[in-house]
PDB file of N, CA and C in Angstrom:
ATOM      1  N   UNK A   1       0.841  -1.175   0.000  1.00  0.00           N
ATOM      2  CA  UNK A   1       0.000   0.000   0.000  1.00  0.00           C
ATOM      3  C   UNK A   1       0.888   1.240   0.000  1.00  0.00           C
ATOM      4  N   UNK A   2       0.513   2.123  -0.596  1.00  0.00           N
ATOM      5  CA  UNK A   2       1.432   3.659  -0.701  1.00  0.00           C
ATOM      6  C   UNK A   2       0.536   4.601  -0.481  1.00  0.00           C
ATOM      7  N   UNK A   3       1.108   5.593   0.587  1.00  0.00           N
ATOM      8  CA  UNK A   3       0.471   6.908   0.981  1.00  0.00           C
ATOM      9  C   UNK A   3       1.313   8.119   0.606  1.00  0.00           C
ATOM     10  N   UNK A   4      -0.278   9.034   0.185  1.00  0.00           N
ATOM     11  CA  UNK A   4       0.553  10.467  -0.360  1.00  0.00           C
ATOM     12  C   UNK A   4       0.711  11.374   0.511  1.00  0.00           C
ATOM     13  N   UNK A   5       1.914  12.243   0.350  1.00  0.00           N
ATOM     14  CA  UNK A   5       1.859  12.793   2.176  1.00  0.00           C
ATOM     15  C   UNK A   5       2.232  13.997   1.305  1.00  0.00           C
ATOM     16  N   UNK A   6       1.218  14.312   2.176  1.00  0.00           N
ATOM     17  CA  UNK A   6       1.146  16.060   2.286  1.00  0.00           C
ATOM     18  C   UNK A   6       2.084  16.598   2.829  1.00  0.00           C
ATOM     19  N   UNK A   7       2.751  17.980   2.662  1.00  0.00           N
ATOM     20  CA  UNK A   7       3.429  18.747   2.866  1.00  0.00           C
ATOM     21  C   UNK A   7       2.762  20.393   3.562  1.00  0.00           C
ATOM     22  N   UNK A   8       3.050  20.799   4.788  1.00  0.00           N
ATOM     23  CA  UNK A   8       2.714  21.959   5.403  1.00  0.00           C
ATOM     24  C   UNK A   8       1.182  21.978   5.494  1.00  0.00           C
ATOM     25  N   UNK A   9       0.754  21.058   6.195  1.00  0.00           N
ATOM     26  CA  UNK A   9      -0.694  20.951   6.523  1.00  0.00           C
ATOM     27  C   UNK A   9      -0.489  21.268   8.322  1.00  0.00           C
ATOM     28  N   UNK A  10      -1.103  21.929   8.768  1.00  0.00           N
ATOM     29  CA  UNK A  10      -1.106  22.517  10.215  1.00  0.00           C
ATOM     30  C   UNK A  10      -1.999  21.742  11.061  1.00  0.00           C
ATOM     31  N   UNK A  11      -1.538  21.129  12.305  1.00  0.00           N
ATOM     32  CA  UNK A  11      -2.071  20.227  12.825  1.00  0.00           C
ATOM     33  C   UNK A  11      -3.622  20.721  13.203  1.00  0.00           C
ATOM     34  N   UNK A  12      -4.905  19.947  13.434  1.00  0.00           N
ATOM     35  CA  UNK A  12      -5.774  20.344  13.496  1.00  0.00           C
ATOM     36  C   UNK A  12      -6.115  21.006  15.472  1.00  0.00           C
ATOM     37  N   UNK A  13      -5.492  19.959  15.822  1.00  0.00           N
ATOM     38  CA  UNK A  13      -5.284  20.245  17.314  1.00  0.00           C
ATOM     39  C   UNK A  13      -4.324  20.896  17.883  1.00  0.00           C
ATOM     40  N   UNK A  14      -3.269  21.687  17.082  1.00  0.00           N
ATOM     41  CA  UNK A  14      -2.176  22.612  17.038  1.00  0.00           C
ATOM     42  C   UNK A  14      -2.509  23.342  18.390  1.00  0.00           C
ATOM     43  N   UNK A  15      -1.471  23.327  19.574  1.00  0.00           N
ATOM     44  CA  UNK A  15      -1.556  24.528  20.372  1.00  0.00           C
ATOM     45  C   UNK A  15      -0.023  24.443  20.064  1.00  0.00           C
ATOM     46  N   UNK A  16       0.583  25.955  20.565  1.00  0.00           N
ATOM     47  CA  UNK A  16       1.497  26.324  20.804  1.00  0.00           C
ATOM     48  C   UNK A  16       2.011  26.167  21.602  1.00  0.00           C
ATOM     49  N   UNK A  17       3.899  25.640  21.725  1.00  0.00           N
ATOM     50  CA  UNK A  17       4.111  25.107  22.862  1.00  0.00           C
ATOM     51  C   UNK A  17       4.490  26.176  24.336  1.00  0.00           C
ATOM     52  N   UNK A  18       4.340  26.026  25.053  1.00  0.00           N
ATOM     53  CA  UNK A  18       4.308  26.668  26.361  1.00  0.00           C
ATOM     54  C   UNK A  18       5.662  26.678  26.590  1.00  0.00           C
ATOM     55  N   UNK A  19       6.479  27.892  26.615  1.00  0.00           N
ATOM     56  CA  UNK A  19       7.292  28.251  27.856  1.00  0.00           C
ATOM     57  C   UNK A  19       7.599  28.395  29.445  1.00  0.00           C
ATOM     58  N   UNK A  20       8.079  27.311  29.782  1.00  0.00           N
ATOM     59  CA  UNK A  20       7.259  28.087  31.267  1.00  0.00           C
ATOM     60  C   UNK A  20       9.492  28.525  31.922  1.00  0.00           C
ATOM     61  N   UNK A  21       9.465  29.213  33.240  1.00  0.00           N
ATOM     62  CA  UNK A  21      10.759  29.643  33.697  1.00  0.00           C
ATOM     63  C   UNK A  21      11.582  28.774  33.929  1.00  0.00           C
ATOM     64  N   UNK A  22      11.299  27.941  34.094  1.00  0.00           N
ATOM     65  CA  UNK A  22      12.169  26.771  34.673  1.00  0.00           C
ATOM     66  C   UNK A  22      14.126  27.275  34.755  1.00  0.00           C
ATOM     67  N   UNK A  23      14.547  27.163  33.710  1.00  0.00           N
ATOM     68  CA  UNK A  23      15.833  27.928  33.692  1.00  0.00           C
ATOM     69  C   UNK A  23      16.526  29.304  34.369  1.00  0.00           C
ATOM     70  N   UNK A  24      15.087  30.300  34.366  1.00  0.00           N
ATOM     71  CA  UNK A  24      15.658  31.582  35.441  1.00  0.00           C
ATOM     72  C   UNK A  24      15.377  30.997  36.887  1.00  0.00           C
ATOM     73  N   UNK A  25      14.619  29.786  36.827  1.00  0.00           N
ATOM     74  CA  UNK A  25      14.148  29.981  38.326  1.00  0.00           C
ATOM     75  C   UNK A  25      15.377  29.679  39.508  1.00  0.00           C
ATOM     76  N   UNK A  26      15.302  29.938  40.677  1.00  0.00           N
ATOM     77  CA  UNK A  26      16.298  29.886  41.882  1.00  0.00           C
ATOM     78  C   UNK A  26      15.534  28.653  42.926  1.00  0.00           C
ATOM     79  N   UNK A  27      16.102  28.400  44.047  1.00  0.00           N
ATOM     80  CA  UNK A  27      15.321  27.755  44.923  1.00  0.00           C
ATOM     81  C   UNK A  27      14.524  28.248  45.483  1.00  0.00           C
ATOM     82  N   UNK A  28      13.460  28.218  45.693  1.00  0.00           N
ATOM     83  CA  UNK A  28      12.420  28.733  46.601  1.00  0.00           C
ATOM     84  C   UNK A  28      11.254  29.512  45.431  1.00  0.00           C
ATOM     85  N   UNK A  29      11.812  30.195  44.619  1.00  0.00           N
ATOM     86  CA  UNK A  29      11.282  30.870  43.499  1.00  0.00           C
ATOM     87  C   UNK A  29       9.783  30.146  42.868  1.00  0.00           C
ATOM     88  N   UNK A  30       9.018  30.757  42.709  1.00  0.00           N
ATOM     89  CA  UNK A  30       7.454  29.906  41.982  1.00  0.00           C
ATOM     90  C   UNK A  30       6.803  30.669  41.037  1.00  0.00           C
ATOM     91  N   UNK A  31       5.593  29.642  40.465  1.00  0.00           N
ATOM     92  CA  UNK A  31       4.928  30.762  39.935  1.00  0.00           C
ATOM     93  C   UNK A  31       3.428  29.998  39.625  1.00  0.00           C
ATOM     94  N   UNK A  32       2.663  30.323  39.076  1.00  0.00           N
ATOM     95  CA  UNK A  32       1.259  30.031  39.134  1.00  0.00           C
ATOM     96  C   UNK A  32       0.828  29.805  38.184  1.00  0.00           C
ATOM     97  N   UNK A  33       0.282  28.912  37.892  1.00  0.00           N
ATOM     98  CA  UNK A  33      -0.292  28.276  36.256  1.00  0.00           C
ATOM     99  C   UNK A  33      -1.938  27.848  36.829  1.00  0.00           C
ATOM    100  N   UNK A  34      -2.769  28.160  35.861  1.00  0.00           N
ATOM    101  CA  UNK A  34      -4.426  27.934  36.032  1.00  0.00           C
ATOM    102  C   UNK A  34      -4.265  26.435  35.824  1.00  0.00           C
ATOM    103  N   UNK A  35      -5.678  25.925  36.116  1.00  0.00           N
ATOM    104  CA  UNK A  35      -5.807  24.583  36.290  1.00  0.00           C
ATOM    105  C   UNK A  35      -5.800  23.722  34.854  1.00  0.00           C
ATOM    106  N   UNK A  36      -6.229  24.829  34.038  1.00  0.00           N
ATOM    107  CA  UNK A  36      -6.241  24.046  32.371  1.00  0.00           C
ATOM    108  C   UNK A  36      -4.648  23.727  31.819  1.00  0.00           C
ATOM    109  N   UNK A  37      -4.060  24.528  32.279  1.00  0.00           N
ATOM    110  CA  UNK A  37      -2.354  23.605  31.970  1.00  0.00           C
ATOM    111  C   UNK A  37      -1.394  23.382  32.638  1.00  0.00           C
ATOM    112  N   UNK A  38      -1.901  22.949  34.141  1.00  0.00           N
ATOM    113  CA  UNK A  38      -1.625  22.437  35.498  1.00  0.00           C
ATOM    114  C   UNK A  38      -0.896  20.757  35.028  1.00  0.00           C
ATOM    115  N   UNK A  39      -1.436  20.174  34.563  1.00  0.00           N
ATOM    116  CA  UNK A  39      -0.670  19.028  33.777  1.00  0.00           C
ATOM    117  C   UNK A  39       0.361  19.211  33.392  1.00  0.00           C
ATOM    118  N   UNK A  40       0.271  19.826  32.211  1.00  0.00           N
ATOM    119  CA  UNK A  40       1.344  20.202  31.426  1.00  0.00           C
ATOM    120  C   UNK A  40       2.955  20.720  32.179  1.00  0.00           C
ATOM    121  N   UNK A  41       2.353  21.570  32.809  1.00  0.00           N
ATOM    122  CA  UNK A  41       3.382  22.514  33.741  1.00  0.00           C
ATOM    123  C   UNK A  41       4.124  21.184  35.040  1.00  0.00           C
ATOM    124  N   UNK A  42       3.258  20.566  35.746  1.00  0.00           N
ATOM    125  CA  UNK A  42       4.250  19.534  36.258  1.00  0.00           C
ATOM    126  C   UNK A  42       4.814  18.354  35.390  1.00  0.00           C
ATOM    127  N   UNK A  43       3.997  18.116  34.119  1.00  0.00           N
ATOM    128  CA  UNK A  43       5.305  17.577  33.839  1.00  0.00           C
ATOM    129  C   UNK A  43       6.429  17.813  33.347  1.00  0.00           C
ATOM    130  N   UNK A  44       6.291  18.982  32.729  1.00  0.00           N
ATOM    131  CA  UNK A  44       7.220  19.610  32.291  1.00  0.00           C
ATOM    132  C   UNK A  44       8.441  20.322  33.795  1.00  0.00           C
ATOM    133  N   UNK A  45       7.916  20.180  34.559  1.00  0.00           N
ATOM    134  CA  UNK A  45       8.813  20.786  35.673  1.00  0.00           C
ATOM    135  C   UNK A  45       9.004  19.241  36.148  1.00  0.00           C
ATOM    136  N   UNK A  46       8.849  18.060  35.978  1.00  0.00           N
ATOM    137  CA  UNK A  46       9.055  16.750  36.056  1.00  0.00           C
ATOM    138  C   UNK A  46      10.494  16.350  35.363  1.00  0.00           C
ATOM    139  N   UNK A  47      10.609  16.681  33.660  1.00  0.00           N
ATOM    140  CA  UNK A  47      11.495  16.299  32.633  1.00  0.00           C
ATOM    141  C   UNK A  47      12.714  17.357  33.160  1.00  0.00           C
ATOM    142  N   UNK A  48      11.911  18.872  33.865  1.00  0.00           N
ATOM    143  CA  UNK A  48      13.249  19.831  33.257  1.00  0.00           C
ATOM    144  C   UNK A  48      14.497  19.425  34.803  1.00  0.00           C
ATOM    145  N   UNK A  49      13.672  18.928  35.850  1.00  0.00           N
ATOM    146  CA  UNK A  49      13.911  18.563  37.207  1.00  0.00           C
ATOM    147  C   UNK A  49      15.101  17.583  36.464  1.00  0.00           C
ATOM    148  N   UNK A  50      14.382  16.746  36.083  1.00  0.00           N
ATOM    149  CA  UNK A  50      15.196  14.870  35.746  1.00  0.00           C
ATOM    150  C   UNK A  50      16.478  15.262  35.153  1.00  0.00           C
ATOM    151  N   UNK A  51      16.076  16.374  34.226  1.00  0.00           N
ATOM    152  CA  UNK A  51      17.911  16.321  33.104  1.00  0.00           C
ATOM    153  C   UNK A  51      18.353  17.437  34.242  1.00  0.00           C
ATOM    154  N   UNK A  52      17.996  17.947  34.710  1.00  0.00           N
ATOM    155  CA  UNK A  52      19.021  19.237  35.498  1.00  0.00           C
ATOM    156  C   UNK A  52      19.142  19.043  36.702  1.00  0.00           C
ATOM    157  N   UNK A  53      18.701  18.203  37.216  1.00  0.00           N
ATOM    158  CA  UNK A  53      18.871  18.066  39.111  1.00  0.00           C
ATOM    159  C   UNK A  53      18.219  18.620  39.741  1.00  0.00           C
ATOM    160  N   UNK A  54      17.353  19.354  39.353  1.00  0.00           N
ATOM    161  CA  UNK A  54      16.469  20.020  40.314  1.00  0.00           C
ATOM    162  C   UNK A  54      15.279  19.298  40.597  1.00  0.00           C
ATOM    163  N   UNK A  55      14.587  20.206  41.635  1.00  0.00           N
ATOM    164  CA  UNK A  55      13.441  18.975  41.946  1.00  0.00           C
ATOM    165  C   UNK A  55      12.436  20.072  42.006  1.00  0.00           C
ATOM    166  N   UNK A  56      10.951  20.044  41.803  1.00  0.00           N
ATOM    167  CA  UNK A  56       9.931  20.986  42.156  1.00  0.00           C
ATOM    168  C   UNK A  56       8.753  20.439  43.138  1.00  0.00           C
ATOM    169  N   UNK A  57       8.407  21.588  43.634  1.00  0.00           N
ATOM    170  CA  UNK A  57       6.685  21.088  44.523  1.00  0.00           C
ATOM    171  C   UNK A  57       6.167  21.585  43.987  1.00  0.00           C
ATOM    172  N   UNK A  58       4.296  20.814  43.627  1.00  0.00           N
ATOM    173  CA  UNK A  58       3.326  21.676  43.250  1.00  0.00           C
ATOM    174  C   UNK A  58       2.294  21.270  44.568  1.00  0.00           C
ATOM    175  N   UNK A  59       1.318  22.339  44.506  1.00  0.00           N
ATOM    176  CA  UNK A  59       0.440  22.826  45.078  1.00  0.00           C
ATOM    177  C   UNK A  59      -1.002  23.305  44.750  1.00  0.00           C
ATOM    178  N   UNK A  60      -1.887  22.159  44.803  1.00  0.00           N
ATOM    179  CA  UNK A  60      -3.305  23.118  44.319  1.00  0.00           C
ATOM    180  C   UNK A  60      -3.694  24.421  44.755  1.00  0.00           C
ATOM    181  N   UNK A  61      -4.398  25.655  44.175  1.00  0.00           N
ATOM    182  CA  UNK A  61      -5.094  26.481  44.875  1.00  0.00           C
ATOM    183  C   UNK A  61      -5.508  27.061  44.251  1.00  0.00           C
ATOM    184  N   UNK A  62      -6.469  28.201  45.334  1.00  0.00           N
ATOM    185  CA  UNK A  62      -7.189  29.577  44.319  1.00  0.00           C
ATOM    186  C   UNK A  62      -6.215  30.668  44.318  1.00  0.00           C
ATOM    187  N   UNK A  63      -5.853  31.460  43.307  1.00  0.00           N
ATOM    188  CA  UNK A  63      -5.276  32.823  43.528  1.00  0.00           C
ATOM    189  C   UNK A  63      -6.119  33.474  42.797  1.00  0.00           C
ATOM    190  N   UNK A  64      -6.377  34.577  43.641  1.00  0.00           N
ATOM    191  CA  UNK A  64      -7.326  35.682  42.502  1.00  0.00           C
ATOM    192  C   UNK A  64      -8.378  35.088  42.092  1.00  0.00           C
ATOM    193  N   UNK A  65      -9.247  34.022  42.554  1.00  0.00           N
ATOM    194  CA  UNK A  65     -10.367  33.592  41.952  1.00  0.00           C
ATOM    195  C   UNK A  65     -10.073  32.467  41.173  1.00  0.00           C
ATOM    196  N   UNK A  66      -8.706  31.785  40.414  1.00  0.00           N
ATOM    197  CA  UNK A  66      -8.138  31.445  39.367  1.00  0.00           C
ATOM    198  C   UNK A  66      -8.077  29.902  40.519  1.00  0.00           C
ATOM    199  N   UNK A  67      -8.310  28.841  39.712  1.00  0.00           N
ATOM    200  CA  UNK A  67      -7.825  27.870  40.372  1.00  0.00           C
ATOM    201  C   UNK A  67      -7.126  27.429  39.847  1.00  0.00           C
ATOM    202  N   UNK A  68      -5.767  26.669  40.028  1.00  0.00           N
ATOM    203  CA  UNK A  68      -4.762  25.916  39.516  1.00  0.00           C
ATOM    204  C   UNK A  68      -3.138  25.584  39.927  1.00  0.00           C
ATOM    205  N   UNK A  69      -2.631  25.633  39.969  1.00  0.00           N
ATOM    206  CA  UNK A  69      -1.526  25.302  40.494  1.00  0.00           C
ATOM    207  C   UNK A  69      -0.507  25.499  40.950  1.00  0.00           C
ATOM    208  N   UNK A  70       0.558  26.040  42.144  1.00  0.00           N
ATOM    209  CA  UNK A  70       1.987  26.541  42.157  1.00  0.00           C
ATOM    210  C   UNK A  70       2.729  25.810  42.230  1.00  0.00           C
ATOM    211  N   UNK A  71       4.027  26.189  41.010  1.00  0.00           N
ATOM    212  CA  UNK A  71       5.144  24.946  41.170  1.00  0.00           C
ATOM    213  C   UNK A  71       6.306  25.940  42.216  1.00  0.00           C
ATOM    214  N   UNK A  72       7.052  25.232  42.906  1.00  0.00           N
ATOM    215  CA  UNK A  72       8.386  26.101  43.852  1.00  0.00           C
ATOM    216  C   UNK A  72       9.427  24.975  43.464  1.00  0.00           C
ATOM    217  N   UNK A  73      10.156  25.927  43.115  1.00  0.00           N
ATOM    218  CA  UNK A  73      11.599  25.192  42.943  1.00  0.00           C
ATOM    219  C   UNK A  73      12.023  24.780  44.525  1.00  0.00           C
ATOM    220  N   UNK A  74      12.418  23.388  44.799  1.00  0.00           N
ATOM    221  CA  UNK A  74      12.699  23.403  46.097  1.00  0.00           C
ATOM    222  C   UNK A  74      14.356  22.498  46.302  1.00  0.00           C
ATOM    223  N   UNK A  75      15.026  22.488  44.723  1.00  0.00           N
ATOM    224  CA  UNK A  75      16.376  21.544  44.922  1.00  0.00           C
ATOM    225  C   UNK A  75      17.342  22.366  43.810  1.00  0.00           C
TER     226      UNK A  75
END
């Protein structure tokens, strides 16, 4: 069987990928992500922990009405 493959077709579920600080951050240092990319954000503070030695805490909560998550650099 042979398939024709398209060229520069844009994914339909395309989000843009997220930056988050991880690299400026210090120990103790945090910051606050809403609950819709509360996932995303620990795992990504999961992978950036694993290759660099650092370690993070997260934390559910409300800020400002906003529910979702604080990560703190704590290693």
């Amino acid at each position: 069987m042979n398939f024709k493959i398209d060229k520069n077709i844009t994914p339909i579920n395309y989000r843009k990928s997220i930056d988050f600080p991880f690299p400026e951050m210090s120990v103790g240092d945090s910051f606050f992500v809403p609950w819709d990319i509360a996932s995303t954000a620990r795992n990504k503070a999961y992978q950036w922990g694993k290759y660099n030695g650092q370690q993070f805490l997260t934390r559910k909560l409300t800020e400002n009405d906003v529910f979702g998550v604080r990560l703190w650099r704590i290693l």
